[in-house]
C-alpha atoms as a PDB file:
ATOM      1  CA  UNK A   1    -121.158-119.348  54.705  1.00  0.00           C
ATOM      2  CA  UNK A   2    -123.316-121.720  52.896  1.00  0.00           C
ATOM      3  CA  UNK A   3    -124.181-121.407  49.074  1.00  0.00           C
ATOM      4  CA  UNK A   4    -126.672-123.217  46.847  1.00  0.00           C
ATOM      5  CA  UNK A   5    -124.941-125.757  44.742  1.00  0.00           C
ATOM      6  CA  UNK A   6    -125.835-128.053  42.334  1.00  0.00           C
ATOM      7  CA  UNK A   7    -124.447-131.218  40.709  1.00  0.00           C
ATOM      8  CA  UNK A   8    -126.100-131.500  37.347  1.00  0.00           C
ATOM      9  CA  UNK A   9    -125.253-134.241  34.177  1.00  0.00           C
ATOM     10  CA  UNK A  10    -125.108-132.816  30.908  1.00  0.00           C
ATOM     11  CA  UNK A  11    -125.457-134.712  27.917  1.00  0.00           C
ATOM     12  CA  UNK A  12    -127.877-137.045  29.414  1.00  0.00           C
ATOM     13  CA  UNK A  13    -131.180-137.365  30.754  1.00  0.00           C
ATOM     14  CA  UNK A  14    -130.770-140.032  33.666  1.00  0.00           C
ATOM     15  CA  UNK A  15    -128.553-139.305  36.635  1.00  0.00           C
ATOM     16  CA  UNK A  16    -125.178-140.757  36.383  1.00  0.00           C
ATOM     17  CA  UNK A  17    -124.673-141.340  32.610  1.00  0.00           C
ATOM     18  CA  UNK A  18    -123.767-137.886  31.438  1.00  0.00           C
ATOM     19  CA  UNK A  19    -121.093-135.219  32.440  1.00  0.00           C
ATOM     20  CA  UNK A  20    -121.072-133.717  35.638  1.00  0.00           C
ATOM     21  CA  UNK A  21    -120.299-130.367  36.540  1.00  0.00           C
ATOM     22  CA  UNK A  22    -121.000-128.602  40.191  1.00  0.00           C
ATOM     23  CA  UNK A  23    -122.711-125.214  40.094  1.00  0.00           C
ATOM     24  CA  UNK A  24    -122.373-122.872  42.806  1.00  0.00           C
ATOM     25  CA  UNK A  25    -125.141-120.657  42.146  1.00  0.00           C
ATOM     26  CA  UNK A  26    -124.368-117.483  43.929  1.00  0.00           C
ATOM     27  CA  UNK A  27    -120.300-117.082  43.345  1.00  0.00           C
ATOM     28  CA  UNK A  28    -120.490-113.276  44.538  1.00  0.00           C
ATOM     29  CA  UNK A  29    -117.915-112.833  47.484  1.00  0.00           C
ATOM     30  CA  UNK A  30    -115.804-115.335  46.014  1.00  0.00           C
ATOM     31  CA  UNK A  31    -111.952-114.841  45.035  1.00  0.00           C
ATOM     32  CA  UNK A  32    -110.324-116.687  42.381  1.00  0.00           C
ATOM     33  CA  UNK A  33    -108.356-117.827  44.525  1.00  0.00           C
ATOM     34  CA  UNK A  34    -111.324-119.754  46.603  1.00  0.00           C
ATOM     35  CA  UNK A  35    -112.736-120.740  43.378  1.00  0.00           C
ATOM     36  CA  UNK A  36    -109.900-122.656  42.147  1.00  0.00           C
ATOM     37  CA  UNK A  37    -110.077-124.077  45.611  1.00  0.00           C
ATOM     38  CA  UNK A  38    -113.415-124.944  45.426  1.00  0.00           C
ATOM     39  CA  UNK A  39    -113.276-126.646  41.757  1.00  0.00           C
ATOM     40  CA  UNK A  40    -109.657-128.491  42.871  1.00  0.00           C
ATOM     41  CA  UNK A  41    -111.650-129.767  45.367  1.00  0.00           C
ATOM     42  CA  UNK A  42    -115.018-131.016  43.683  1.00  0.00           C
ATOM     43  CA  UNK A  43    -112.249-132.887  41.399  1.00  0.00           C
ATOM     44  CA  UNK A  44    -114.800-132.521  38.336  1.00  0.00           C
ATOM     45  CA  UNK A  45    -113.462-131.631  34.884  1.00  0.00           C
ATOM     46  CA  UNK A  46    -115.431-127.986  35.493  1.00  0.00           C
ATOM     47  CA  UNK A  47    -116.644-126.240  38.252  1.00  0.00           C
ATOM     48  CA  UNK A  48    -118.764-122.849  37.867  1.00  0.00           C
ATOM     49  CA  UNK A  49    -119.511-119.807  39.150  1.00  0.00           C
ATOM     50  CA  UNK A  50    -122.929-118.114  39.154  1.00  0.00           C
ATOM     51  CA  UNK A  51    -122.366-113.830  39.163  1.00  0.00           C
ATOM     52  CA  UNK A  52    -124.625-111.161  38.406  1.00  0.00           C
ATOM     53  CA  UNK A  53    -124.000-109.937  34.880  1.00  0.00           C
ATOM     54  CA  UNK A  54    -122.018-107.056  33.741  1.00  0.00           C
ATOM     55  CA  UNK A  55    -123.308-106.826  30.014  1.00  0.00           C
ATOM     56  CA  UNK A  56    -127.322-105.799  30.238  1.00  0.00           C
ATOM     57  CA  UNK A  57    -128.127-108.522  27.536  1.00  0.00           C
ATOM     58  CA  UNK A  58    -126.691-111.405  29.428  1.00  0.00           C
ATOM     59  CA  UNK A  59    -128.841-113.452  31.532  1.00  0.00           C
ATOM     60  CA  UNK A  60    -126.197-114.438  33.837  1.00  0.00           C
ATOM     61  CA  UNK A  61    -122.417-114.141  34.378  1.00  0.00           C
ATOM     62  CA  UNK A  62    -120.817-117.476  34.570  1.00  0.00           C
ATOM     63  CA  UNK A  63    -117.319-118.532  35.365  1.00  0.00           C
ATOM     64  CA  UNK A  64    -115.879-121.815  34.428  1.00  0.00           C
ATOM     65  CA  UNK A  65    -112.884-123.442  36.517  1.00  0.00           C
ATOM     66  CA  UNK A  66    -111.089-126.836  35.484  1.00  0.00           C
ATOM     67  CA  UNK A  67    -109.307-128.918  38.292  1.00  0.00           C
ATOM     68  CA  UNK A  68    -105.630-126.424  37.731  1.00  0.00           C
ATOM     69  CA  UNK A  69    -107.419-123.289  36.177  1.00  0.00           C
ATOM     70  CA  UNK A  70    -110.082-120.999  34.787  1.00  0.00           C
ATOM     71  CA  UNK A  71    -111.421-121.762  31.403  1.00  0.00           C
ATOM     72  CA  UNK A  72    -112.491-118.711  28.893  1.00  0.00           C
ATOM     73  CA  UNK A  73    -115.590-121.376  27.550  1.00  0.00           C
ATOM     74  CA  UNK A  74    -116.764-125.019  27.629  1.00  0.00           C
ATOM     75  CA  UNK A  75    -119.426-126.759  26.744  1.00  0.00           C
ATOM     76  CA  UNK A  76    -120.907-129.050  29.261  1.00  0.00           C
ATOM     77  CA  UNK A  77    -120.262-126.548  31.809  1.00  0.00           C
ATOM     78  CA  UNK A  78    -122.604-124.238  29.794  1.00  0.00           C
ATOM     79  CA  UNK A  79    -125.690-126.572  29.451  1.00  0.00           C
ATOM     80  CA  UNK A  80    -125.329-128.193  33.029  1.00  0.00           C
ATOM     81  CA  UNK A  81    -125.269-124.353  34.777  1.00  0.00           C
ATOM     82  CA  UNK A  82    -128.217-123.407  32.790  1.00  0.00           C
ATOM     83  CA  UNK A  83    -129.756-126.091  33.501  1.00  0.00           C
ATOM     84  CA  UNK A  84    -129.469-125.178  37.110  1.00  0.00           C
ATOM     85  CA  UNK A  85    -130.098-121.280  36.991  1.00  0.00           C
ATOM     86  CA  UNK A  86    -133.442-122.234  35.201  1.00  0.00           C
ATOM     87  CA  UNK A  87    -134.193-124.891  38.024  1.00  0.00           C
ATOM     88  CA  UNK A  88    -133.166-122.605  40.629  1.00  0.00           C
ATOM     89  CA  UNK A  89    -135.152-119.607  39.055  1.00  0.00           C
ATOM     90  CA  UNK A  90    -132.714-117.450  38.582  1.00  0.00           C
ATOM     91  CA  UNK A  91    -133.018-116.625  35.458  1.00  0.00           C
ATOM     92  CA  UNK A  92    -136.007-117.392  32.943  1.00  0.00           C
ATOM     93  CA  UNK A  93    -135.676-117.694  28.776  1.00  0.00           C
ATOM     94  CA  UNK A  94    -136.174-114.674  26.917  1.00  0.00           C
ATOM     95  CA  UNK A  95    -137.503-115.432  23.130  1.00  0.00           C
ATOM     96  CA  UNK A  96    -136.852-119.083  24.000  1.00  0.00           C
ATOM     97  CA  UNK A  97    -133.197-118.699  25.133  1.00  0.00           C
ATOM     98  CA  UNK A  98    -130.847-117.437  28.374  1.00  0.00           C
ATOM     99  CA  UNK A  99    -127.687-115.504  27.232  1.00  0.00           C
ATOM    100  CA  UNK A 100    -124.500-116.416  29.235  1.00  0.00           C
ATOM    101  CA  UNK A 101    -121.812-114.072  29.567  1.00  0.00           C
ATOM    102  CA  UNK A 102    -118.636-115.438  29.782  1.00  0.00           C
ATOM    103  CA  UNK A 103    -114.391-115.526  29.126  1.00  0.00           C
ATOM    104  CA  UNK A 104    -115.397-115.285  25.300  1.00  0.00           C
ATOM    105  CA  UNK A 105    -118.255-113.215  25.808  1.00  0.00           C
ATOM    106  CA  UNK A 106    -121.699-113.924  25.456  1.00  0.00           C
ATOM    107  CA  UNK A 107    -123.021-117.328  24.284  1.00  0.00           C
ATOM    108  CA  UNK A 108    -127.007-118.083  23.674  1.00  0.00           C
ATOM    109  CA  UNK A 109    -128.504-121.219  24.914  1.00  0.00           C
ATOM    110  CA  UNK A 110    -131.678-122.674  23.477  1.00  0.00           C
ATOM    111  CA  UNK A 111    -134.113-123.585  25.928  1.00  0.00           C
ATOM    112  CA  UNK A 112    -136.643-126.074  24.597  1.00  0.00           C
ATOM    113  CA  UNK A 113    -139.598-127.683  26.834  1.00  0.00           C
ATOM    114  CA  UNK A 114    -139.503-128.022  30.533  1.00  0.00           C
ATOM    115  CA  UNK A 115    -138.433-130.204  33.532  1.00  0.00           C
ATOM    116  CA  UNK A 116    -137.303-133.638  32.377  1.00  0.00           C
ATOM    117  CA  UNK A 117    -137.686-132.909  28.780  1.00  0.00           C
ATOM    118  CA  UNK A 118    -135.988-129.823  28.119  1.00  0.00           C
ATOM    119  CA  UNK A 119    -133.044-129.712  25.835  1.00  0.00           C
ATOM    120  CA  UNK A 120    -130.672-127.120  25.788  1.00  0.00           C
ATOM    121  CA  UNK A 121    -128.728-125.615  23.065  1.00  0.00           C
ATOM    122  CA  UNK A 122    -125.877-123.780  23.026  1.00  0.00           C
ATOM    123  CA  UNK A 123    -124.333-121.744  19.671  1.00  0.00           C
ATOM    124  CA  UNK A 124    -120.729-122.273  19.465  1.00  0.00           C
ATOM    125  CA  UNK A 125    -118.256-119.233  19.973  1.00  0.00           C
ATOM    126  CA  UNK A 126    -116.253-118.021  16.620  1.00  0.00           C
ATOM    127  CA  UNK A 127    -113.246-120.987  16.209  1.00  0.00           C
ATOM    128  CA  UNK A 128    -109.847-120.372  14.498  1.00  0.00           C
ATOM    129  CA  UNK A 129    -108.416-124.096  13.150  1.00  0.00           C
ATOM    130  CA  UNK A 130    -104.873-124.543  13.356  1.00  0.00           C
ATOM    131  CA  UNK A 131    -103.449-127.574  10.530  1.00  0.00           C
ATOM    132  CA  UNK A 132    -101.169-129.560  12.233  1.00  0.00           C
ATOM    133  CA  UNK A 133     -97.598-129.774  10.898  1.00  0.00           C
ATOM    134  CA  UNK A 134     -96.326-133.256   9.843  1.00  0.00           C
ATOM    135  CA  UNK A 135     -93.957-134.123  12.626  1.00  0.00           C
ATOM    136  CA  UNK A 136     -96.927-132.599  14.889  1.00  0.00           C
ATOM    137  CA  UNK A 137     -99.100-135.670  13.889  1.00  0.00           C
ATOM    138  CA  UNK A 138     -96.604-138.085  14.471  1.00  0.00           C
ATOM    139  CA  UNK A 139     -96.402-136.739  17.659  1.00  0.00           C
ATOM    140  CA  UNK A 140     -99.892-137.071  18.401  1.00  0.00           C
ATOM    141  CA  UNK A 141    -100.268-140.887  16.948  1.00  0.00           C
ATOM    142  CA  UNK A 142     -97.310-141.576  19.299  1.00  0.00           C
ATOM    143  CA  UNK A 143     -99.401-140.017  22.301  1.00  0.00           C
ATOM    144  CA  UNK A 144    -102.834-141.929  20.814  1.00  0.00           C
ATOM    145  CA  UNK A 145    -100.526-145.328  20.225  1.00  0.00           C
ATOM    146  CA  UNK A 146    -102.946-145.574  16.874  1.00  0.00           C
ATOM    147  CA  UNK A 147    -102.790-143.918  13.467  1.00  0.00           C
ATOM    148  CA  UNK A 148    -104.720-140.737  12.551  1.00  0.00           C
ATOM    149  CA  UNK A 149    -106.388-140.176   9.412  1.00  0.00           C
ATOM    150  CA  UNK A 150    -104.406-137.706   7.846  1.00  0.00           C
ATOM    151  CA  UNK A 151    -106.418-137.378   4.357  1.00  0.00           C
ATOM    152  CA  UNK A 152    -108.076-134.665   6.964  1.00  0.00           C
ATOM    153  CA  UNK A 153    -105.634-132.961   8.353  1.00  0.00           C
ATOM    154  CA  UNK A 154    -105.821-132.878  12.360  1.00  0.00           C
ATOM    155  CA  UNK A 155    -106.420-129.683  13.738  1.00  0.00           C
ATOM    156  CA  UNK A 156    -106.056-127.357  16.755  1.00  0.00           C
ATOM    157  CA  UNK A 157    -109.608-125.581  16.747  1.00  0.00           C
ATOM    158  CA  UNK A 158    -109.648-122.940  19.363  1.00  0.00           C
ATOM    159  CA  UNK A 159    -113.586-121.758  20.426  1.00  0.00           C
ATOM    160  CA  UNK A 160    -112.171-121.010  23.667  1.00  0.00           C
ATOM    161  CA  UNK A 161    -111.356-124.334  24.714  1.00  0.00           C
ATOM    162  CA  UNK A 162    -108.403-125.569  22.484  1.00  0.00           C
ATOM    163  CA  UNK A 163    -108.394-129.083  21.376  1.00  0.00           C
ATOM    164  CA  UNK A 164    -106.461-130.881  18.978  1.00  0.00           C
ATOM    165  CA  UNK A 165    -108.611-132.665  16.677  1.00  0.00           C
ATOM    166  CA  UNK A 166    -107.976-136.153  14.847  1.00  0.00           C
ATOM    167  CA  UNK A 167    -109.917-138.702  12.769  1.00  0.00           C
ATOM    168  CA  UNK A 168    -109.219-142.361  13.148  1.00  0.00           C
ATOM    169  CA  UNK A 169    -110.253-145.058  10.721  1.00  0.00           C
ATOM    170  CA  UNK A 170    -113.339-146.798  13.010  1.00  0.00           C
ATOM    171  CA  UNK A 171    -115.033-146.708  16.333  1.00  0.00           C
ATOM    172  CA  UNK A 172    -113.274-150.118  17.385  1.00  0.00           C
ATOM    173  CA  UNK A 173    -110.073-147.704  17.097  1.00  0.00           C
ATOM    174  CA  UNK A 174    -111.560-144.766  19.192  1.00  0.00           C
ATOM    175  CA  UNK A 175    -112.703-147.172  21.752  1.00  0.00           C
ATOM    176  CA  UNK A 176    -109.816-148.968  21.681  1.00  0.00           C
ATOM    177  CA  UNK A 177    -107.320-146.179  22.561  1.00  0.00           C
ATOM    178  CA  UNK A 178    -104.798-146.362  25.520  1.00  0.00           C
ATOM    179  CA  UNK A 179    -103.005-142.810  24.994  1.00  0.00           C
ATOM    180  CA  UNK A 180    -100.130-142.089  26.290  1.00  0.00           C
ATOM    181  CA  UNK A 181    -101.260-139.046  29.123  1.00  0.00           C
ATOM    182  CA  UNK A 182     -98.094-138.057  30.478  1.00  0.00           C
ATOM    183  CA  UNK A 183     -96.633-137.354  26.609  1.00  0.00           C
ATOM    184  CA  UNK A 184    -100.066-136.015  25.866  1.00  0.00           C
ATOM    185  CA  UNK A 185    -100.293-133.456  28.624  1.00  0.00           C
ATOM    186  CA  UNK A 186     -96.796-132.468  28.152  1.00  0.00           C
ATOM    187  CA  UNK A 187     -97.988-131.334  24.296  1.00  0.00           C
ATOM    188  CA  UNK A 188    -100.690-130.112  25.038  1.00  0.00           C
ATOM    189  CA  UNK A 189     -99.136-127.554  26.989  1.00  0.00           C
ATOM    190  CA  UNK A 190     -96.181-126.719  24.875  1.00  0.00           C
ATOM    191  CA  UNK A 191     -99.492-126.494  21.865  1.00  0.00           C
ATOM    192  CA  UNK A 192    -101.386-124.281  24.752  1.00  0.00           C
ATOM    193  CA  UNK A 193    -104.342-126.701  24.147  1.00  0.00           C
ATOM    194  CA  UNK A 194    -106.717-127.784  26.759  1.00  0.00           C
ATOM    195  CA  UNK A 195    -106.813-131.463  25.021  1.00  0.00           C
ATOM    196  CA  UNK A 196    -107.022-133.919  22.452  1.00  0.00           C
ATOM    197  CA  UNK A 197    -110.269-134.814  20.695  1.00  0.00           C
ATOM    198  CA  UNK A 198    -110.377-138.038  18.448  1.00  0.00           C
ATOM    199  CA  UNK A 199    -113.436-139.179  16.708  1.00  0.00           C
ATOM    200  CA  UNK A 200    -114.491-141.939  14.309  1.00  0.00           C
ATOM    201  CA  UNK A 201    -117.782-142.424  12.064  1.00  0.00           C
ATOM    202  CA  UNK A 202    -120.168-144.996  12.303  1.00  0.00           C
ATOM    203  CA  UNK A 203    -121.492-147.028   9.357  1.00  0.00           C
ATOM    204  CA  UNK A 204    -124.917-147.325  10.497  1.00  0.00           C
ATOM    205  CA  UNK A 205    -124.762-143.460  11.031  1.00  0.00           C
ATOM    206  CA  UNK A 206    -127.040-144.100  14.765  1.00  0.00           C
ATOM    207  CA  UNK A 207    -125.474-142.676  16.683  1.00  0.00           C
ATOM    208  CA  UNK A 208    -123.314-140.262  13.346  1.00  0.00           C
ATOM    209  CA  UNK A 209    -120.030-140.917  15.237  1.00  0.00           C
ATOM    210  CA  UNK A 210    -118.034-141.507  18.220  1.00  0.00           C
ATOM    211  CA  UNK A 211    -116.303-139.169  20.294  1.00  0.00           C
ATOM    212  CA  UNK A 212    -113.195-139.098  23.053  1.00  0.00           C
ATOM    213  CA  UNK A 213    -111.660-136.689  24.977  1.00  0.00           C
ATOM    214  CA  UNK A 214    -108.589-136.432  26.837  1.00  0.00           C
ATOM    215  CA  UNK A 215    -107.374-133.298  28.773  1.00  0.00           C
ATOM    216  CA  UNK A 216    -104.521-134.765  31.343  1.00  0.00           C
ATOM    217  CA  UNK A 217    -102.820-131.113  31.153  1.00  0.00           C
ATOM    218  CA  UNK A 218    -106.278-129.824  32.852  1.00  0.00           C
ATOM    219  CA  UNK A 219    -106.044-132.409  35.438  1.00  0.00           C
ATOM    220  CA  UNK A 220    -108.763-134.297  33.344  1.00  0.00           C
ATOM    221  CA  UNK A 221    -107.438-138.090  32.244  1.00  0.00           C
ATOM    222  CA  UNK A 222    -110.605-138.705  29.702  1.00  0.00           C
ATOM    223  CA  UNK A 223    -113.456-136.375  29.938  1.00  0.00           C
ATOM    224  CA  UNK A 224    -116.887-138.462  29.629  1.00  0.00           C
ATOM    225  CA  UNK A 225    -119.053-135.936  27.317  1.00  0.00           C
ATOM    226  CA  UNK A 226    -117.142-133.218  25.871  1.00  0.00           C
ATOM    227  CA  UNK A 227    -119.558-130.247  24.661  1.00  0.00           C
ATOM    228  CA  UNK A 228    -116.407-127.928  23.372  1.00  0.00           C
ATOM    229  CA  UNK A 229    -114.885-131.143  21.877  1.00  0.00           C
ATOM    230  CA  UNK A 230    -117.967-132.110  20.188  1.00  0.00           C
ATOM    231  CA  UNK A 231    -118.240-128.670  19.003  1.00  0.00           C
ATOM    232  CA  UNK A 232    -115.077-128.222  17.244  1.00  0.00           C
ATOM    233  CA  UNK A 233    -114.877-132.110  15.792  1.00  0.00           C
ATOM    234  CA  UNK A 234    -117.913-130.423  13.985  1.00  0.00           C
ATOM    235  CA  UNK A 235    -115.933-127.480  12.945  1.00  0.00           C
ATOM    236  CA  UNK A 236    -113.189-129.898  12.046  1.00  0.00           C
ATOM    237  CA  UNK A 237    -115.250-132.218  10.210  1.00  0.00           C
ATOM    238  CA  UNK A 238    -117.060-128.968   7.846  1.00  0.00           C
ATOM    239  CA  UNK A 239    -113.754-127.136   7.173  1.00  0.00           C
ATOM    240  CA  UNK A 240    -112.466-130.772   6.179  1.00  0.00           C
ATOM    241  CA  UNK A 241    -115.399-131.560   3.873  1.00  0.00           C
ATOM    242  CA  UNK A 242    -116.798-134.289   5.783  1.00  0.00           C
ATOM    243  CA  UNK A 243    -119.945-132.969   6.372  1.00  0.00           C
ATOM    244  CA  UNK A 244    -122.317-131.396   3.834  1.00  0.00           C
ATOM    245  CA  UNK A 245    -121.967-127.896   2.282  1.00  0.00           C
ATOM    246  CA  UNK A 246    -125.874-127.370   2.819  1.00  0.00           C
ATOM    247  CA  UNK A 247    -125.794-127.695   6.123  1.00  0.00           C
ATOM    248  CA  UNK A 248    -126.669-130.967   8.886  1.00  0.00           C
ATOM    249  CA  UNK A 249    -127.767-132.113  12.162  1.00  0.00           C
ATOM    250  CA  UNK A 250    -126.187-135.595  13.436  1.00  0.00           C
ATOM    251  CA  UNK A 251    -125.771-137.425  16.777  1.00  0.00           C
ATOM    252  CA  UNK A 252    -122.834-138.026  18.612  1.00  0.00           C
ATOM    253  CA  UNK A 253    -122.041-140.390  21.509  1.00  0.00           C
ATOM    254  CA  UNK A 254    -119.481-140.096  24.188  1.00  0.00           C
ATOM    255  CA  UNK A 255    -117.975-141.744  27.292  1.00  0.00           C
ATOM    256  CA  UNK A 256    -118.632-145.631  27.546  1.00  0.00           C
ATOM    257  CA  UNK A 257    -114.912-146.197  28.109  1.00  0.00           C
ATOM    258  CA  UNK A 258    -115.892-144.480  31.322  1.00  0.00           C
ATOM    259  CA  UNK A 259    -118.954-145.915  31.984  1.00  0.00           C
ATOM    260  CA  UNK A 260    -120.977-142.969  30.950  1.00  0.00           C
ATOM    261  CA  UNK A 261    -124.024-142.604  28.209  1.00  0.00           C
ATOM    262  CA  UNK A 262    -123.543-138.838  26.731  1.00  0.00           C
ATOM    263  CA  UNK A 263    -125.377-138.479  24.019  1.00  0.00           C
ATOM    264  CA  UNK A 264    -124.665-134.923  21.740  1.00  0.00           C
ATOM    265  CA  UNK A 265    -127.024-133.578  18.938  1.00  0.00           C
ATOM    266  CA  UNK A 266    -125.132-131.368  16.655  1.00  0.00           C
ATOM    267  CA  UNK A 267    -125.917-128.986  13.973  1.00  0.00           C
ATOM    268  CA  UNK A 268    -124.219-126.967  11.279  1.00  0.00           C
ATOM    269  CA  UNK A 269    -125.685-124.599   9.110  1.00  0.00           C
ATOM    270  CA  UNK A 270    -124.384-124.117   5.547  1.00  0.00           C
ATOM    271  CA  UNK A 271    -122.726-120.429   7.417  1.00  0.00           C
ATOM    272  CA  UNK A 272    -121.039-122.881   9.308  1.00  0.00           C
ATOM    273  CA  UNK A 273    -122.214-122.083  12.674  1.00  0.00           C
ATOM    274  CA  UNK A 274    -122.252-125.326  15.041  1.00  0.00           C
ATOM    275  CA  UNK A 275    -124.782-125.678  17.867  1.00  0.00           C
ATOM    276  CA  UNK A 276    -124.208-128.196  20.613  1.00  0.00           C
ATOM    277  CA  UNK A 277    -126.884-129.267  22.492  1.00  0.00           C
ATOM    278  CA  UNK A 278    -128.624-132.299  25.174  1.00  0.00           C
ATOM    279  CA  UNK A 279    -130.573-133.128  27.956  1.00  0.00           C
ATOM    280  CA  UNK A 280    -129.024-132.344  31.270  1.00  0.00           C
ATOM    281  CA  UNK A 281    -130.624-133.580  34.946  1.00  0.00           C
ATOM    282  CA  UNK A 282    -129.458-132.684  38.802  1.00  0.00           C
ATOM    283  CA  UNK A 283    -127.832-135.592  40.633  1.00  0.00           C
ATOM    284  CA  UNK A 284    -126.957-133.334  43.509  1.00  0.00           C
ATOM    285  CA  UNK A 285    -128.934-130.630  45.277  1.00  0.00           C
ATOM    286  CA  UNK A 286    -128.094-128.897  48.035  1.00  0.00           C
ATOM    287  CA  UNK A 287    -125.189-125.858  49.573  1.00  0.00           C
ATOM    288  CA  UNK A 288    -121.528-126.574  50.158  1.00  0.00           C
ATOM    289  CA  UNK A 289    -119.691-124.359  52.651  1.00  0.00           C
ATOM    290  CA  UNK A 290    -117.520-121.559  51.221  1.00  0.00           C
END
C-alpha cells in the first residue's frame, strides 16, 4: 500500500541546508520489523513513524528509527515530524504547542507562527551526565585526533539519545576534525552511546558556538544538525559553569563540513531546563510504498 510521506529539513528554513528526516505519516499496520526496513532504506540519520496516541494528552505517537535501530528520543526527528503532522493536518497546537509521545514519554513542542515562518520548539527530556574517567578522555582525543578541554570535564549526557560530550579550544579545531570512526563507533558502543558531540565557542558570540556530531555506531558518519546533541552540549555547558546561573538563550550552528546551514536557538532557564528549537521546511512530498 501507499502511505503519505514526507521529507522535511530541520534546523533550517531553505530546502537542502538543514537536517533531513523522512516522515511516514500514517505508520499504523507497520511492524518493527518493516520499519527498520523502511528507515535502512531511506539511509537518513532518522526515520519516523506517525501512530495514533496511547496517552490522551499526546497529540501524536511518534516513533523514531536510526539507519541499525529504534531510538527512545531525538531531536531533529522531533521538529521535522511536527513540522509535517501540522502541514499534513493531523494534528493542530493546543495552547500554542503539540505534545509528542514517545520512547521517553511525552515531549512538548512550541509552535510559533505559520507556514514558512514558524519555529518550533521542543523542551528537552530529563538528562543524567556521566563525567568521563581519565583514560576515557584519552580515548576519545585519540578517536577526535585533537585535544579536549578537560578544565570541563567531557560528559556522557543521556536525554534519551546518549552522546559523549567534549569542548575543544576553537572553532578552527571543531571544523578541523578528521575522527577516527571505526575507533569511535567501537566506543561508543562498549559506552552504549549513540555518539560523540564536540563543540567550540565563538569570540564574536554570532553564531554562540559551533557544533559536530558523529554517530558511526548508528550508521551515521557526521550528522549535519544534531537537535539531541545540541541539547545536551547545553546541559553540558550549564552543569560545567559555562553558561550563566540566571538563565540564557544563544545560537548554535551546525553542519558546513557537510555542506549544510543548521542553525539551533537554544535556551536554558536558571531550573536548568534546555529547549531546542528552528525552522524546519518539506523538500519532499509525496507516499512511498510499504
Amino acid at each position: 500500500m501507499s502511505r503519505a510521506f514526507k521529507v522535511v529539513d530541520a534546523f533550517s528554513a531553505k530546502p537542502l541546508l538543514g537536517n533531513p528526516v523522512a516522515v511516514v505519516l500514517d505508520g499504523s499496520g507497520l511492524t518493527d520489523a518493516e520499519m527498520q526496513a523502511i528507515a535502512s532504506w531511506t539511509n537518513l540519520s532518522e526515520t519516523t513513524f506517525v501512530l495514533p496516541p496511547t496517552n490522551p494528552n499526546a497529540s501524536y505517537l511518534l516513533r523514531i528509527f536510526n539507519p541499525s535501530a529504534e531510538m527512545p528520543f531525538a531531536g531533529h526527528p522531533t521538529l521535522g515530524s511536527a513540522h509535517a503532522v501540522l502541514e499534513a493536518g493531523i494534528a493542530t497546537p493546543k495552547d500554542g504547542k503539540l505534545i509528542q509521545e514517545c520512547g521517553v514519554g511525552l515531549v512538548d513542542v512550541a509552535v510559533n507562527g505559520d507556514g514558512p515562518d514558524r519555529i518550533l520548539t521542543l523542551s528537552l527530556p530529563p538528562a543524567t551526565l556521566t563525567s568521563l574517567t581519565g583514560e576515557e578522555i584519552d580515548e576519545v582525543e585519540a578517536i577526535l585526533r585533537h585535544p579536549i578541554m578537560r578544565d570541563a570535564t567531557p560528559a556522557i549526557i543521556n536525554v534519551g539519545a546518549v552522546w559523549i560530550v567534549a569542548q575543544l579550544a576553537s572553532v578552527d579545531a571543531v571544523l578541523g576534525l578528521e575522527p577516527d570512526l571505526i575507533r569511535s563507533a567501537q566506543f561508543e558502543k562498549r559506552k552504549g552511546a549513540t555518539g560523540i558531540t564536540v563543540f567550540a565557542g565563538r569570540s564574536d558570540s554570532t553564531p554562540d558556538i559551533e557544533v559536530r556530531t558523529f554517530a558511526p555506531s548508528c550508521g551515521v558518519s557526521e550528522d549535519p544538525v544534531c537537535g539531541s546533541g545540541n541539547g545536551s552540549v547545553a546541559v553540558f555547558r550549564a552543569s560545567r559553569g559555562l553558561l550563566p546561573a540566571s538563565g540564557v538563550n544563544y545560537k548554535a550552528e551546525q553542519g558546513r563540513r557537510v555542506g549544510r546551514d543548521g542553525k539551533i536557538s537554544v535556551t536554558v532557564d536558571a531550573q536548568g531546563q534546555v529547549q531546542v528549537g528552528g525552522a524546519c521546511v518539506t523538500t519532499v512530498d509525496g507516499f512511498i510504498a510499504a
